[in-house]
Protein backbone atom coordinates (compact mmCIF):
# COMPACT_ATOMS: atom_id res chain seq x y z
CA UNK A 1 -0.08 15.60 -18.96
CA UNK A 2 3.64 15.85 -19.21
CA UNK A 3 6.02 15.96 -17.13
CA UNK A 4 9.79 17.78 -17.46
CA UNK A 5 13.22 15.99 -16.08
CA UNK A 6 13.61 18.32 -13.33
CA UNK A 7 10.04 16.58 -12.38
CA UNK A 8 11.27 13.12 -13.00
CA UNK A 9 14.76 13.72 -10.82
CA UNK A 10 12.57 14.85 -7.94
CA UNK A 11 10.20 11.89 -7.96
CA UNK A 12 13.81 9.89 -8.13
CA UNK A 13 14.87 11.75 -5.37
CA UNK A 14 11.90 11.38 -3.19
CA UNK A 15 11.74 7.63 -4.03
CA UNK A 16 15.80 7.40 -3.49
CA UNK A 17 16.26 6.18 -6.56
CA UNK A 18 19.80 6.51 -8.14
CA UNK A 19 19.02 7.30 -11.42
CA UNK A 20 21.63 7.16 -14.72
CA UNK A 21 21.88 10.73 -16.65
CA UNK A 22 20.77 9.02 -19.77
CA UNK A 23 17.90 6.97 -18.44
CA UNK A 24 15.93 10.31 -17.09
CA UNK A 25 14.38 10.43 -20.80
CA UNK A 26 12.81 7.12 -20.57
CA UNK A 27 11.54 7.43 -17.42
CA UNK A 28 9.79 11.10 -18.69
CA UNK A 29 8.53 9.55 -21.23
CA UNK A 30 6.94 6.18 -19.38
CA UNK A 31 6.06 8.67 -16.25
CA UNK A 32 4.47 10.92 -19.05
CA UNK A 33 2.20 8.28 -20.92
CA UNK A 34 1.56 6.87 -17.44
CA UNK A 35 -0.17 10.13 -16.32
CA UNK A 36 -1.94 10.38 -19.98
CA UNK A 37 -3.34 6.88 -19.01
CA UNK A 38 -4.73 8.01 -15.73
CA UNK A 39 -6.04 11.12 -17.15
CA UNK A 40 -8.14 9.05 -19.84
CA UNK A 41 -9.37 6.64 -17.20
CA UNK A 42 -10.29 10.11 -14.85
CA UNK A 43 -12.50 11.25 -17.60
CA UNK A 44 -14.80 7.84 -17.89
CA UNK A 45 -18.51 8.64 -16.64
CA UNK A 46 -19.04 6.10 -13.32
CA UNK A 47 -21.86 7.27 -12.26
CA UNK A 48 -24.15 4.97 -11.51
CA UNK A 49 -21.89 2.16 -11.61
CA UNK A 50 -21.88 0.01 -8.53
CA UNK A 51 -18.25 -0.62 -6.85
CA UNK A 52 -17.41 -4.10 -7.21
CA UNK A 53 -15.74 -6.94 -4.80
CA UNK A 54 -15.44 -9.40 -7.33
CA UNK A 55 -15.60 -8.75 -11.51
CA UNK A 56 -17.08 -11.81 -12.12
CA UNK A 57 -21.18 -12.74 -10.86
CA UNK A 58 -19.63 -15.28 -8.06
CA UNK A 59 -19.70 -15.08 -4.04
CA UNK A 60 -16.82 -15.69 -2.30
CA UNK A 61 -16.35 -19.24 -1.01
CA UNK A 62 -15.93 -18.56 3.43
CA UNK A 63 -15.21 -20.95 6.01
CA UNK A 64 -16.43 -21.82 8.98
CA UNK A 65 -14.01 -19.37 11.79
CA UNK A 66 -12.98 -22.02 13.86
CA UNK A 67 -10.14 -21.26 16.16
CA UNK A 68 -6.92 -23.56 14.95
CA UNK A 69 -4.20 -22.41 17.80
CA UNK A 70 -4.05 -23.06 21.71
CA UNK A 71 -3.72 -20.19 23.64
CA UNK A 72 -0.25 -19.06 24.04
CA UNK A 73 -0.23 -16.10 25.55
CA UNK A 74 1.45 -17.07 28.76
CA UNK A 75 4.18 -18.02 26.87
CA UNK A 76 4.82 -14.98 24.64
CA UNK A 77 3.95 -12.80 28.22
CA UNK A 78 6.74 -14.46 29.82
CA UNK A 79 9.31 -13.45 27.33
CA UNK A 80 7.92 -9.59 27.87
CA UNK A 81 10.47 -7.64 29.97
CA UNK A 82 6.95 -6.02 31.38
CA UNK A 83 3.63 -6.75 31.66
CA UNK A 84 0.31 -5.91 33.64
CA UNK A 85 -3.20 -7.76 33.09
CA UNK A 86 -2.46 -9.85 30.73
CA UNK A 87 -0.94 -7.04 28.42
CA UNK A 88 2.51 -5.95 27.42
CA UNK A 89 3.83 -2.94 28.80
CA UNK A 90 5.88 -0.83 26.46
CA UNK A 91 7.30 2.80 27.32
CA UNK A 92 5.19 5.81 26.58
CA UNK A 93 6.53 8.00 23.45
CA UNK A 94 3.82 10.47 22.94
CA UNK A 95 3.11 12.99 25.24
């Protein structure tokens, strides 16, 4: 897939990227071989293949959740211009 320079200025555009005249052709081309790479890696058969967390056969090392801080909130209440219960109150801007 290729794509055009009127294609490339509006990805700039949306982006708000200031891009040079003469530097639209290079970015068409590396957008271009970009999309050609994701269109070769779209057409790989997965199925069957199991999503991985990790590429390598290895658990991930976890520790022990152990709470490390005092409780502070108090503190960071008190500097609230308003709170109720325990939580801050902050004005409504949905309706």
């Amino acid at each position: 897939m290729s794509i055009d320079k009127e294609d490339v200025q509006k990805i700039a555009h949306l982006a708000r990227l200031a891009l040079a005249e003469e530097g639209v052709d290079q970015y068409q081309q590396s957008l271009s071989s970009i999309l050609a790479l994701v269109g070769e890696m779209q057409s790989v058969d997965t199925d069957g293949v199991e999503p991985l967390s990790n590429p390598l056969e290895m658990t991930q090392r976890l520790r022990e959740d152990v709470v490390t801080e005092e409780n502070r909130r108090k503190d960071f209440l008190a500097n609230a211009p308003e709170s109720e219960a325990g939580l801050f109150l902050v004005p409504k801007v949905i309706d």
